[in-house]
Each structure stands twice: as C-alpha cells, then as structure tokens.
PDB file of N, CA and C in Angstrom:
ATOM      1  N   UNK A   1      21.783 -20.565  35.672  1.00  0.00           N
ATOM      2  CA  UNK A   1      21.501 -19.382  34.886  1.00  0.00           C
ATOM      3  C   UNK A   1      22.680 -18.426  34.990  1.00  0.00           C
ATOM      4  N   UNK A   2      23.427 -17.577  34.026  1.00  0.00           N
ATOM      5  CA  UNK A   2      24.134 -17.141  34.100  1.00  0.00           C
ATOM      6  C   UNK A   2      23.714 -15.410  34.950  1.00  0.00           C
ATOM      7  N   UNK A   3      25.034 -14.906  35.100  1.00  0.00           N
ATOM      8  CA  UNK A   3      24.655 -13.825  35.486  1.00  0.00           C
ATOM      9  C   UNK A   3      25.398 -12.503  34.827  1.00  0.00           C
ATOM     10  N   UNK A   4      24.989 -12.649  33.411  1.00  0.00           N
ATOM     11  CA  UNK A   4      24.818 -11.933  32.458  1.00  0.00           C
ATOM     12  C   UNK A   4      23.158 -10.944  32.576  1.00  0.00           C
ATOM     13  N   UNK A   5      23.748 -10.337  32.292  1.00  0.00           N
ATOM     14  CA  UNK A   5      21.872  -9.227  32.335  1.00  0.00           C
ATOM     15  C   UNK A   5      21.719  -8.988  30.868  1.00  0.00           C
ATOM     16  N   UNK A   6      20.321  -9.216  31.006  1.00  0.00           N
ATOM     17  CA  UNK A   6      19.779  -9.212  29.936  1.00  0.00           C
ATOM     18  C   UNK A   6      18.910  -8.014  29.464  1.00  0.00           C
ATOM     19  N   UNK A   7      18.912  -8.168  27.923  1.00  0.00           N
ATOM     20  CA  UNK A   7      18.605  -6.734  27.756  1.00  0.00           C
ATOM     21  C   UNK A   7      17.165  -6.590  27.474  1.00  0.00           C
ATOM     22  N   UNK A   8      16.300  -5.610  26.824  1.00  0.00           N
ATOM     23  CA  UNK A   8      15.308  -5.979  26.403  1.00  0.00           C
ATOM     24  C   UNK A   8      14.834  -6.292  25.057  1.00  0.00           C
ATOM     25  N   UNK A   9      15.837  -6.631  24.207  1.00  0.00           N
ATOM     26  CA  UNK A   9      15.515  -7.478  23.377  1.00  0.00           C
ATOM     27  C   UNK A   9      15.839  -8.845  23.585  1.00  0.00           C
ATOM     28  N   UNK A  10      16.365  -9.412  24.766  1.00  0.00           N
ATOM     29  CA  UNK A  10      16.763 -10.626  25.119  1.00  0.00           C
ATOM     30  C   UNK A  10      15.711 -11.858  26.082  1.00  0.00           C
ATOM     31  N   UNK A  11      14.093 -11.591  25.401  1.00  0.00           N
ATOM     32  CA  UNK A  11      13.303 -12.193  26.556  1.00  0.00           C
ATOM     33  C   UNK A  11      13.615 -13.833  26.556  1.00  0.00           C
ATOM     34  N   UNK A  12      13.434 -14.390  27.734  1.00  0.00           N
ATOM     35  CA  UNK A  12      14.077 -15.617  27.541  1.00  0.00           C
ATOM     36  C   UNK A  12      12.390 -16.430  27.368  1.00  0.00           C
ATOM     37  N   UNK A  13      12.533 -17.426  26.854  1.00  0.00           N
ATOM     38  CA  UNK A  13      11.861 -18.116  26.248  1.00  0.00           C
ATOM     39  C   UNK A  13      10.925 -18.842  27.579  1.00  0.00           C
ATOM     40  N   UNK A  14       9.572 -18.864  27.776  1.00  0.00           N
ATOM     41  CA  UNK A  14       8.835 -19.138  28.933  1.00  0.00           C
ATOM     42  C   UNK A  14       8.066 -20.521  27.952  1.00  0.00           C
ATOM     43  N   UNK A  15       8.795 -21.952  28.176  1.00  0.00           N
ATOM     44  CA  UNK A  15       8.168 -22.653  28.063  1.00  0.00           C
ATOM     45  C   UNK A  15       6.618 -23.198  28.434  1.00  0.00           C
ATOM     46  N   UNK A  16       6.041 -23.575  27.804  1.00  0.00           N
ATOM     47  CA  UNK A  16       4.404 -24.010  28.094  1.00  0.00           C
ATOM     48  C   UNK A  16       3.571 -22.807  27.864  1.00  0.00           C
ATOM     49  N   UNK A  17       3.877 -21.376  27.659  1.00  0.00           N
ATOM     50  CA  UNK A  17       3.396 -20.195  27.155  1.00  0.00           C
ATOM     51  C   UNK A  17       2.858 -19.970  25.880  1.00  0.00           C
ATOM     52  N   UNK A  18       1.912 -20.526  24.831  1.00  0.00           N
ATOM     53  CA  UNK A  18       1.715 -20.014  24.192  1.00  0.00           C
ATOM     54  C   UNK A  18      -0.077 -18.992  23.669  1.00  0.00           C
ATOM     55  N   UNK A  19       0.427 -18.751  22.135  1.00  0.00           N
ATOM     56  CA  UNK A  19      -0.010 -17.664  21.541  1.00  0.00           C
ATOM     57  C   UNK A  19      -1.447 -18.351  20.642  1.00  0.00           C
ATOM     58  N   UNK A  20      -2.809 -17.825  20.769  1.00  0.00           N
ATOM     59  CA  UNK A  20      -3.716 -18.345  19.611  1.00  0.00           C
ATOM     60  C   UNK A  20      -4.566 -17.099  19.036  1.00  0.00           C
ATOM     61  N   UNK A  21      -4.089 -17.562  17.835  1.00  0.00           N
ATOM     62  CA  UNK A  21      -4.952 -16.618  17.224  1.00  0.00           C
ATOM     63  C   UNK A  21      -5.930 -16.293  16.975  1.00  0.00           C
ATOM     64  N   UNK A  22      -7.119 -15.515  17.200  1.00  0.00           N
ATOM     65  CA  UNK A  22      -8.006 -15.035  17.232  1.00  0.00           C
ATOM     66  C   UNK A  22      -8.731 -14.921  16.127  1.00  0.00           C
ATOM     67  N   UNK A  23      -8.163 -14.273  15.045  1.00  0.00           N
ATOM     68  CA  UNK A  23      -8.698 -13.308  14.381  1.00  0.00           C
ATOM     69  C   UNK A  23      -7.821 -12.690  12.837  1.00  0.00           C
ATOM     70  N   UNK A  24      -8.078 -12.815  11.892  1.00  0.00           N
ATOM     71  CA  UNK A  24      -7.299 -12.428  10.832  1.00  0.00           C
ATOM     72  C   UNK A  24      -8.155 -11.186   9.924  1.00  0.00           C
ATOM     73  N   UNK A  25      -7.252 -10.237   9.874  1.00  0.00           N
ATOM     74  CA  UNK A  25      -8.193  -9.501   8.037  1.00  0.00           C
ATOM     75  C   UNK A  25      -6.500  -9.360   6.979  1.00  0.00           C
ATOM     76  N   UNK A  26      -6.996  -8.578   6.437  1.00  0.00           N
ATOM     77  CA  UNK A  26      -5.669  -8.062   5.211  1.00  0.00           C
ATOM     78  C   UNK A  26      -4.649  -7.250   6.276  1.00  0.00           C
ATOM     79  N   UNK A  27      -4.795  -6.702   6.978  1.00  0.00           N
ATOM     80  CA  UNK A  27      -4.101  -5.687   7.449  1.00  0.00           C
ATOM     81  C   UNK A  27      -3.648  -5.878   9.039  1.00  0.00           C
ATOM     82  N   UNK A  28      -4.593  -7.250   9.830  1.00  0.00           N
ATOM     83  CA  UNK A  28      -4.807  -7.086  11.356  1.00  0.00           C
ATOM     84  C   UNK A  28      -4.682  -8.395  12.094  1.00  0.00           C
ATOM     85  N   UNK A  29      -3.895  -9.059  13.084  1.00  0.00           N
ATOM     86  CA  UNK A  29      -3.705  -9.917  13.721  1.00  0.00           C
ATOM     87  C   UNK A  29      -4.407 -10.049  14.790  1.00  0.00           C
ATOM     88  N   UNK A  30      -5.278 -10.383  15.378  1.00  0.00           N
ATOM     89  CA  UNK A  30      -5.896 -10.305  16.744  1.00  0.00           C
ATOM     90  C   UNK A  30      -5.514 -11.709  17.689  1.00  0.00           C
ATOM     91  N   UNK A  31      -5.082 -11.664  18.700  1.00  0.00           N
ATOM     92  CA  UNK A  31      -4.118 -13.266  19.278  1.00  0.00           C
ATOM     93  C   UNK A  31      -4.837 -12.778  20.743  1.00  0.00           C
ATOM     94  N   UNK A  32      -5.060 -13.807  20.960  1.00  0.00           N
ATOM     95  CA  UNK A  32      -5.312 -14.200  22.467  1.00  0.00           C
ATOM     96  C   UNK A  32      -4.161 -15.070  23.287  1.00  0.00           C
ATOM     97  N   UNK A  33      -3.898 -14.965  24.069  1.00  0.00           N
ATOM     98  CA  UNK A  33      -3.096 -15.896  25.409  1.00  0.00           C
ATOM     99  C   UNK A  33      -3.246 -16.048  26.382  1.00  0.00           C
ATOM    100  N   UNK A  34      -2.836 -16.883  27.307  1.00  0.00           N
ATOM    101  CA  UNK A  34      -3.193 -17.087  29.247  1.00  0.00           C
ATOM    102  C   UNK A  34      -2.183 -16.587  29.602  1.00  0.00           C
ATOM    103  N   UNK A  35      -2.660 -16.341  30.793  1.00  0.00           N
ATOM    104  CA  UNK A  35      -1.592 -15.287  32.058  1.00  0.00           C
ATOM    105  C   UNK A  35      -1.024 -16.241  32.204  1.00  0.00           C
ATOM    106  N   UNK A  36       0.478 -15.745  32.258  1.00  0.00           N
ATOM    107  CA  UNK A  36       1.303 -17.248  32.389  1.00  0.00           C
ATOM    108  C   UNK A  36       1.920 -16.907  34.480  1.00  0.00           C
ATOM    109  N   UNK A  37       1.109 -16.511  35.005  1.00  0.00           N
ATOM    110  CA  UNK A  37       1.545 -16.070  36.069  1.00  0.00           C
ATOM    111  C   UNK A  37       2.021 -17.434  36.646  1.00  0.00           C
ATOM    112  N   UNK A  38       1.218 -18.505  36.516  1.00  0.00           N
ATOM    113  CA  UNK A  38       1.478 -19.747  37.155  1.00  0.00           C
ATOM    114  C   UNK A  38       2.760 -20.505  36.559  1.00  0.00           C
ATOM    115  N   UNK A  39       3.082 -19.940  35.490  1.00  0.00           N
ATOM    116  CA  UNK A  39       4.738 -20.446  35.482  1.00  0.00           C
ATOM    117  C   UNK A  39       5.902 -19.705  35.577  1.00  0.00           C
ATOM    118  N   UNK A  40       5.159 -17.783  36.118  1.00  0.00           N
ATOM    119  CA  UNK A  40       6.588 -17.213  36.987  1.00  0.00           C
ATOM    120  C   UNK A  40       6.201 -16.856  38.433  1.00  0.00           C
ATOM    121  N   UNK A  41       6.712 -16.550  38.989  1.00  0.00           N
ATOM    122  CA  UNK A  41       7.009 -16.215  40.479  1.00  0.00           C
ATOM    123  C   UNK A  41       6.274 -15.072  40.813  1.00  0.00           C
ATOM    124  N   UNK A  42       5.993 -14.403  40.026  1.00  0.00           N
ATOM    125  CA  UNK A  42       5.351 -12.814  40.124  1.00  0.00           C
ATOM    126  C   UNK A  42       4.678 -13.029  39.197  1.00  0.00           C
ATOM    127  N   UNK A  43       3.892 -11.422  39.844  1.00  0.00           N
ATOM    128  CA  UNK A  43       2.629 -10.742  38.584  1.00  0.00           C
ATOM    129  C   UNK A  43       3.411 -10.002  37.261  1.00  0.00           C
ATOM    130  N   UNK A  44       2.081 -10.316  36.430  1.00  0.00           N
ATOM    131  CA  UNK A  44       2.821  -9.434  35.124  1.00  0.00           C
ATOM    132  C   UNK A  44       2.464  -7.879  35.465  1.00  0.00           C
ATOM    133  N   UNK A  45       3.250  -6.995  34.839  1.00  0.00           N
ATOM    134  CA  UNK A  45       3.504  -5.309  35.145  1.00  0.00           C
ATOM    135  C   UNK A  45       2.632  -5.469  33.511  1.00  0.00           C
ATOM    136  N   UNK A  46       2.956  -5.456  32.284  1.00  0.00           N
ATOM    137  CA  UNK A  46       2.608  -5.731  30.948  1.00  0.00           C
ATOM    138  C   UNK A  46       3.092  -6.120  30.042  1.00  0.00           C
ATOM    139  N   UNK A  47       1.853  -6.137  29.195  1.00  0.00           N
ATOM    140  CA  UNK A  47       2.439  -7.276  27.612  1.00  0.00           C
ATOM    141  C   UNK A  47       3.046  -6.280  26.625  1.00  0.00           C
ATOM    142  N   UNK A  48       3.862  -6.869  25.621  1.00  0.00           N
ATOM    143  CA  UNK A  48       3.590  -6.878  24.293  1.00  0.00           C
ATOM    144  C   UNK A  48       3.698  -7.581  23.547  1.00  0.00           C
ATOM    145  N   UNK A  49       2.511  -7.361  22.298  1.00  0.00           N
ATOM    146  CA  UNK A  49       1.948  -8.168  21.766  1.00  0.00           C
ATOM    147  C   UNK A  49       2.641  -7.917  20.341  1.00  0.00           C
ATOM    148  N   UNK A  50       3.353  -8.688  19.709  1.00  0.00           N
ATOM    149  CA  UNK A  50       4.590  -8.776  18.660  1.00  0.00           C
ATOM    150  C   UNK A  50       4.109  -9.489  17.052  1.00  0.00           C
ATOM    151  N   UNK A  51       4.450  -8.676  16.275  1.00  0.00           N
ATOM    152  CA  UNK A  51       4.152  -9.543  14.656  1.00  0.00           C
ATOM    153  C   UNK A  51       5.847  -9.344  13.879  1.00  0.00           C
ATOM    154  N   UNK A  52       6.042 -10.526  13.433  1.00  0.00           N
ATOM    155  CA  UNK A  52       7.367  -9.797  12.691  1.00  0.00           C
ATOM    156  C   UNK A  52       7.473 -10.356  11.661  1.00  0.00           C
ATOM    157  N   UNK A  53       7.384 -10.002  10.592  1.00  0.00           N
ATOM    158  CA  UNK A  53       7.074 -10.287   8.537  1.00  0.00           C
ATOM    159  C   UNK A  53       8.266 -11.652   9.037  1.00  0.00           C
ATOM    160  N   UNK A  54       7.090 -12.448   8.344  1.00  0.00           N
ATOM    161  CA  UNK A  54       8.505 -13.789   8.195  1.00  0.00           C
ATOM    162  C   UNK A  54      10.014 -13.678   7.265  1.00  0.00           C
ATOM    163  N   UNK A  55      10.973 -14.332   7.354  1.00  0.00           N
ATOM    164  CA  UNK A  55      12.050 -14.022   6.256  1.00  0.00           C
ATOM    165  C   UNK A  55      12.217 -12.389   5.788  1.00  0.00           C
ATOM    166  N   UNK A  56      12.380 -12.170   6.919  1.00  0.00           N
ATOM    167  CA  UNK A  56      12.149 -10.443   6.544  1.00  0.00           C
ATOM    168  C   UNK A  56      13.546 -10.131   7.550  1.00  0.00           C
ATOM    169  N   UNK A  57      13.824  -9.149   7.715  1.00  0.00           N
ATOM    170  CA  UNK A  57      14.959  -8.264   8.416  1.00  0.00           C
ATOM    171  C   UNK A  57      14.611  -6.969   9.186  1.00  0.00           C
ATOM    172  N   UNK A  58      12.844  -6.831   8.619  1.00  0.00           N
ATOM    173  CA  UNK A  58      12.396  -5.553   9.099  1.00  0.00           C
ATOM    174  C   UNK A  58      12.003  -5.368  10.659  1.00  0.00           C
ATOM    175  N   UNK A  59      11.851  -4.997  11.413  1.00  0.00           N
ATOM    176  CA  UNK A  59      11.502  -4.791  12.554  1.00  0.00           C
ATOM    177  C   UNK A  59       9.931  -4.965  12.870  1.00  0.00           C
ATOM    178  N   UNK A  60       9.916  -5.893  14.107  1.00  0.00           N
ATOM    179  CA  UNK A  60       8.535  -6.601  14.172  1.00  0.00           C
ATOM    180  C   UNK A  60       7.838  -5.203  14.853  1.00  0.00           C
ATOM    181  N   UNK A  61       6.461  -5.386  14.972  1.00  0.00           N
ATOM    182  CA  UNK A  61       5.521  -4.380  14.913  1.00  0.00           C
ATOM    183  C   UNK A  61       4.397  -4.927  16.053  1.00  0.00           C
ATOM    184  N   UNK A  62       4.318  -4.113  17.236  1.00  0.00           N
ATOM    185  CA  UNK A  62       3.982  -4.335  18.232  1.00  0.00           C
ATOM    186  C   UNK A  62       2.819  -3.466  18.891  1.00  0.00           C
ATOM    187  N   UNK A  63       2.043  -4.017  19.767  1.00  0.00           N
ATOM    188  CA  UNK A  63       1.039  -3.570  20.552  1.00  0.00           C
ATOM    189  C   UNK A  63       1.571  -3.906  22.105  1.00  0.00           C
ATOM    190  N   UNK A  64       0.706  -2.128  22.651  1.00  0.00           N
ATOM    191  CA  UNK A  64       1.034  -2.648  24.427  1.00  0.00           C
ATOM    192  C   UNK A  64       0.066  -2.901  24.999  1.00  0.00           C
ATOM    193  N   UNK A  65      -0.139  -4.108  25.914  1.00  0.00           N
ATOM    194  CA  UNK A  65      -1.450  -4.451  26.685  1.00  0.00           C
ATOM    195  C   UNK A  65      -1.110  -4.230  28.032  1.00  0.00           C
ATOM    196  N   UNK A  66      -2.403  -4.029  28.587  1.00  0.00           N
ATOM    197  CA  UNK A  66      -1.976  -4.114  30.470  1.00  0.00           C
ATOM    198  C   UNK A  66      -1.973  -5.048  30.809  1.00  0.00           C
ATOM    199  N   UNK A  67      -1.382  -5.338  32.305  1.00  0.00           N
ATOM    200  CA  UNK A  67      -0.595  -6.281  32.809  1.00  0.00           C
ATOM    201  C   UNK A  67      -2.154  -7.889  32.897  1.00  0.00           C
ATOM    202  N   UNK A  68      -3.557  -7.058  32.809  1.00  0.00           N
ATOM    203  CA  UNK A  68      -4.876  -7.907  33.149  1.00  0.00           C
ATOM    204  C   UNK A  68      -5.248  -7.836  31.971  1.00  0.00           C
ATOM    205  N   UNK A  69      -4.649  -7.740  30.961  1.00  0.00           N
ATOM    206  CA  UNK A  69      -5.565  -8.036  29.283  1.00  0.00           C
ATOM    207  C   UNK A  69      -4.861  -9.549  28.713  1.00  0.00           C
ATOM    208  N   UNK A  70      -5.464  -9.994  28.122  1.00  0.00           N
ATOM    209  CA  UNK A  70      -4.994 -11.269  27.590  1.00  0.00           C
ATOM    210  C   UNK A  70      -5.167 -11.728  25.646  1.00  0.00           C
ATOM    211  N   UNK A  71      -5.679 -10.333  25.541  1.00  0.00           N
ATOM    212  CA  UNK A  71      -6.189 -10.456  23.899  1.00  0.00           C
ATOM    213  C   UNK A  71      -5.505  -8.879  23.540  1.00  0.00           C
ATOM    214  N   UNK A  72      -5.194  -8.922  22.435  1.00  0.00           N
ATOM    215  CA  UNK A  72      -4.637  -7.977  21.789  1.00  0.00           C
ATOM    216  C   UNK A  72      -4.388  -8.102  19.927  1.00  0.00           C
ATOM    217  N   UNK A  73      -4.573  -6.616  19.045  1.00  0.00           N
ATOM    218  CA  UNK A  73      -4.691  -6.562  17.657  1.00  0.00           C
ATOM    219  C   UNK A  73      -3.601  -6.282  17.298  1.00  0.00           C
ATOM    220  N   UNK A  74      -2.953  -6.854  16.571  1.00  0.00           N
ATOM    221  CA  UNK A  74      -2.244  -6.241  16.123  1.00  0.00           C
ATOM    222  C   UNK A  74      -1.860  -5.464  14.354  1.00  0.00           C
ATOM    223  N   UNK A  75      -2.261  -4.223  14.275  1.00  0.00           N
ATOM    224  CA  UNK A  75      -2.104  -4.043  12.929  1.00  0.00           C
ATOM    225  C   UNK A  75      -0.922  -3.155  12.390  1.00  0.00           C
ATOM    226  N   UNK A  76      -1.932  -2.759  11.325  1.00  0.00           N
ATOM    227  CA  UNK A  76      -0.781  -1.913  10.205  1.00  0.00           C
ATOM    228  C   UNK A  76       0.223  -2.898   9.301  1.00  0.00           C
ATOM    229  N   UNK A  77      -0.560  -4.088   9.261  1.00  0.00           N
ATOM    230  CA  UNK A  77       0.544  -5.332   8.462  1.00  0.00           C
ATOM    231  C   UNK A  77       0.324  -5.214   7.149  1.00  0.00           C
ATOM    232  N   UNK A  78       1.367  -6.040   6.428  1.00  0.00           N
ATOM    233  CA  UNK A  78       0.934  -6.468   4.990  1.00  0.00           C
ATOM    234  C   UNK A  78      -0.206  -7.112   4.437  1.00  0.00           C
ATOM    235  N   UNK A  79      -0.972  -7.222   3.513  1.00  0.00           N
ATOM    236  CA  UNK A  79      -1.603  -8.328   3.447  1.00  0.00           C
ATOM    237  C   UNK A  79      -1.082  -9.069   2.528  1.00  0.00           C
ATOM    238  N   UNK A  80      -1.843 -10.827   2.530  1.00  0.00           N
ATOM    239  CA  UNK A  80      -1.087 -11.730   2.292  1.00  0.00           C
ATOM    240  C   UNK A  80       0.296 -12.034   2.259  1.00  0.00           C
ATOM    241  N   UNK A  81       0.845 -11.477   3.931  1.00  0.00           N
ATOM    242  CA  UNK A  81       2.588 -11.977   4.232  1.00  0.00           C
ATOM    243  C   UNK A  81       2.187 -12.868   5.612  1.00  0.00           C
ATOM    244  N   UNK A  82       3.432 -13.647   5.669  1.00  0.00           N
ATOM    245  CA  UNK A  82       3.255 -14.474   6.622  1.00  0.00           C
ATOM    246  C   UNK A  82       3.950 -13.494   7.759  1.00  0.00           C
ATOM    247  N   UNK A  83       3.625 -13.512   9.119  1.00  0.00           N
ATOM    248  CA  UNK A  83       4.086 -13.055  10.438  1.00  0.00           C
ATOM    249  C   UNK A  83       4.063 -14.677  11.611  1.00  0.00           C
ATOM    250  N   UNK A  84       5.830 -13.936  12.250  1.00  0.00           N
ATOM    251  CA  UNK A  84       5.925 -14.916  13.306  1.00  0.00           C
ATOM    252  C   UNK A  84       4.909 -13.989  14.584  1.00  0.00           C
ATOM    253  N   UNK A  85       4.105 -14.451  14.916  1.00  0.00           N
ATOM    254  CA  UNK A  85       3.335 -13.442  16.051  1.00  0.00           C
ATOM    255  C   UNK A  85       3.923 -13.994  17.413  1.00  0.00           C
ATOM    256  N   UNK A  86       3.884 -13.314  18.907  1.00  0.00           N
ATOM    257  CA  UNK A  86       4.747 -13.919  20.172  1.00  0.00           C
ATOM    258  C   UNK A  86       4.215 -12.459  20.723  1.00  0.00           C
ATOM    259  N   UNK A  87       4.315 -13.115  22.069  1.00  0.00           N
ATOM    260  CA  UNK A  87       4.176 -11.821  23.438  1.00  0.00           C
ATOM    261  C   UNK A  87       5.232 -11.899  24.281  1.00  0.00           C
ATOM    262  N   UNK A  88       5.404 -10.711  24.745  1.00  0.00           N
ATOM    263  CA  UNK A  88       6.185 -10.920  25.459  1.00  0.00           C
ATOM    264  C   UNK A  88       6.266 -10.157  26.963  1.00  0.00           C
ATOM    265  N   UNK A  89       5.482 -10.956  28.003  1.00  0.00           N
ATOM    266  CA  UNK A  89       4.994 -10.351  29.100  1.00  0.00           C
ATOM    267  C   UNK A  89       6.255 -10.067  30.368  1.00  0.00           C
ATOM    268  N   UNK A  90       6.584  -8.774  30.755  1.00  0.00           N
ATOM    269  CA  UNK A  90       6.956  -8.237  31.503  1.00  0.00           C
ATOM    270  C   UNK A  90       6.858  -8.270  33.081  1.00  0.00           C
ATOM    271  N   UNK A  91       7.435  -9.267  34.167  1.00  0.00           N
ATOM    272  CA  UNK A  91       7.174  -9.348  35.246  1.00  0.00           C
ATOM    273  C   UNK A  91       7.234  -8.118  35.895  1.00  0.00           C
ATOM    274  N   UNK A  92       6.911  -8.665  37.213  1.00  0.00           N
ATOM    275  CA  UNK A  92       6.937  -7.143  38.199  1.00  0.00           C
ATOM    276  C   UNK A  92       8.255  -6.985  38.726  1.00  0.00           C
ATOM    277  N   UNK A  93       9.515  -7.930  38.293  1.00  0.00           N
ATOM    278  CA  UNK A  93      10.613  -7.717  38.483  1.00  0.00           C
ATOM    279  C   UNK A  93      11.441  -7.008  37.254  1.00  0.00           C
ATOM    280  N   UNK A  94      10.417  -6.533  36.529  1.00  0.00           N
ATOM    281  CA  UNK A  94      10.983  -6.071  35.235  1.00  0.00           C
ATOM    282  C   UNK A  94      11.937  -7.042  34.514  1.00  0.00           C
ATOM    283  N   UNK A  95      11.709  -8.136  34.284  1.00  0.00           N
ATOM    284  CA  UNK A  95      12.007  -8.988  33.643  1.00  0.00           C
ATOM    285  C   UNK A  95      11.522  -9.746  32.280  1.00  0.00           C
ATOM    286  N   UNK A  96      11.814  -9.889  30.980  1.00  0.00           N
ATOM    287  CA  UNK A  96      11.077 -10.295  29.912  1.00  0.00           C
ATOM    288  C   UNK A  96      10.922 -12.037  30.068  1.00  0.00           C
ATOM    289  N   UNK A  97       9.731 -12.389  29.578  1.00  0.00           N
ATOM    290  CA  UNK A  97       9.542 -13.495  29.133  1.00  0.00           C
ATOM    291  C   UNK A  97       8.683 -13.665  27.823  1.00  0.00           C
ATOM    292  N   UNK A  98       9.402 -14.301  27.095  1.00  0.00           N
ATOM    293  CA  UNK A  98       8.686 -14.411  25.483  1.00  0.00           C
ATOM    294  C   UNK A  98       7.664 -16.357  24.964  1.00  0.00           C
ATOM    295  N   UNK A  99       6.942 -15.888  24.853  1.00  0.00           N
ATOM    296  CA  UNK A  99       5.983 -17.070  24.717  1.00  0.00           C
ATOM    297  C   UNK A  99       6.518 -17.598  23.145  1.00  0.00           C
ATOM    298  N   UNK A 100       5.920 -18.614  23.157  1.00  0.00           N
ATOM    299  CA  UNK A 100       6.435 -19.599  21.420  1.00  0.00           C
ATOM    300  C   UNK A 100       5.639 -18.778  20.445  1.00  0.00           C
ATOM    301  N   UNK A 101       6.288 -18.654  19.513  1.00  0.00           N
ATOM    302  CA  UNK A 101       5.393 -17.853  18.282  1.00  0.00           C
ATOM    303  C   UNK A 101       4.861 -19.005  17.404  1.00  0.00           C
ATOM    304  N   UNK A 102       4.018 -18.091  16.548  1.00  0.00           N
ATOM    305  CA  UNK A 102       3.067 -18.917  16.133  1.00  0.00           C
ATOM    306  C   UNK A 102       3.058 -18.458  14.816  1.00  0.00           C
ATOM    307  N   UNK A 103       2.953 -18.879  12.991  1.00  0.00           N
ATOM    308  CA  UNK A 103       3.099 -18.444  12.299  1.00  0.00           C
ATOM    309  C   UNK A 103       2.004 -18.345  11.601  1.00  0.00           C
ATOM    310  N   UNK A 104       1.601 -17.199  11.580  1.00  0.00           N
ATOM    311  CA  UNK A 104       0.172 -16.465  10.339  1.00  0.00           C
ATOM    312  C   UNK A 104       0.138 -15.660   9.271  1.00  0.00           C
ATOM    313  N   UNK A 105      -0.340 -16.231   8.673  1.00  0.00           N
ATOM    314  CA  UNK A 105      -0.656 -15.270   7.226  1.00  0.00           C
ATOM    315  C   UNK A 105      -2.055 -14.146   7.339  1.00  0.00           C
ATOM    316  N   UNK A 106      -1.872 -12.861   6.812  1.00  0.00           N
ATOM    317  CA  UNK A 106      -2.791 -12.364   7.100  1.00  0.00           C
ATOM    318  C   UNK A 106      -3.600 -12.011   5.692  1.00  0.00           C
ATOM    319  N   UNK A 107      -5.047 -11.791   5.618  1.00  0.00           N
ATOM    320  CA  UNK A 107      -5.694 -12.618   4.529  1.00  0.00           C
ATOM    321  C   UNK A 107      -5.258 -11.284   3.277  1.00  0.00           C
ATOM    322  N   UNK A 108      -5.535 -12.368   1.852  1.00  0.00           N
ATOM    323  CA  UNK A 108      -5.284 -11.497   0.798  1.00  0.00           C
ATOM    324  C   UNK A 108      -6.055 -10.319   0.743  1.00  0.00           C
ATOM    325  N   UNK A 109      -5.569  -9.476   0.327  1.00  0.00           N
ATOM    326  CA  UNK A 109      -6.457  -8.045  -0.045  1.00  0.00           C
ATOM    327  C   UNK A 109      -6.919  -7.943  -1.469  1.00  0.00           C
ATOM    328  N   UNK A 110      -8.198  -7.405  -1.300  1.00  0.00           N
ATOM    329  CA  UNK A 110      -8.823  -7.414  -2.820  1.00  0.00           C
ATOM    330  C   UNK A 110      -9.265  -5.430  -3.188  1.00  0.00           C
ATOM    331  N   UNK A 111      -9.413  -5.453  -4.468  1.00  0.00           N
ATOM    332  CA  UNK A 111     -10.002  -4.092  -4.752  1.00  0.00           C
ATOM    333  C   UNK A 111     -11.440  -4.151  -4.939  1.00  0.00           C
TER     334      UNK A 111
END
C-alpha cells in the first residue's frame, strides 16, 4: 500500500461490502447494508449513505448514519433517473472505505 494519504474523496474500495436496496418512490432511495466490521480492523465512527445521477457530472447526494445504523433514505432525487447508490463507512481510524455500488432507477412520477 502506498504511503500517499488519502483524501476524503478517495475511499478505497472494501471488497465483499455491498449495498441492497430496500426501497424505491419518485423522489427516495432507501438501501440497507452489513457492518462490514469483520472485514476491517476497527469499529465504524459513521456512514454515508451516497446516490449519484448516473452519466451525470453533478455531485452525488448523501445521507449521514451512525456508526450502529445499517439502513438509510436517501432523497431529494430525480424521478425516473438512474443513480449509482454506495456507502461509505468511516473507521475509528478515520479512514474511508467505500462498498460496490449498485445501480437504481427511482420510480416514474405521475400527476
């Protein structure tokens, strides 16, 4: 591993970590995940819980969970756009680790 420091947009990728989704409306992501404590060394400090418009450039749109929550919403989205969704849980060494994203559409909106 190098010994470059990393920033916090730089979480490194925590294989066997992933993201399921819960829950869809027009506007709201709801994702569940497991404590990935058993594949780092330490406890988690906390999450966040990440959506970012697919093929987009815009800045992904996030929720903060505590370090003992494992489900989290995430809104204020488009409806009918696709989102890469991912967490990205925070050790107690203040260190990022980012789980595999998962790609969802969130449902069409009607009048």
């Amino acid at each position: 591993m190098s010994s470059e420091r990393k920033t916090s947009s730089a979480a490194s990728l925590l294989a066997g970590w992933d993201v399921t989704v819960v829950s869809k409306t027009e506007k709201s992501i709801r994702i569940g995940w497991s404590s990935p404590t058993s594949l780092l060394n330490s406890g988690i400090r906390f999450y966040v819980a990440l959506a970012k418009k697919a093929n987009s450039s815009s800045e992904p749109v996030g929720e903060l969970a505590a370090g003992n929550v494992t489900v989290s919403e995430i809104t204020e989205l488009v409806g009918y756009s696709e989102y890469n969704v991912s967490v990205v849980a925070v050790d107690s060494n203040g260190m990022p680790f980012k789980s595999a994203e998962v790609l969802v559409m969130t449902d069409e909106g009607g009048e």
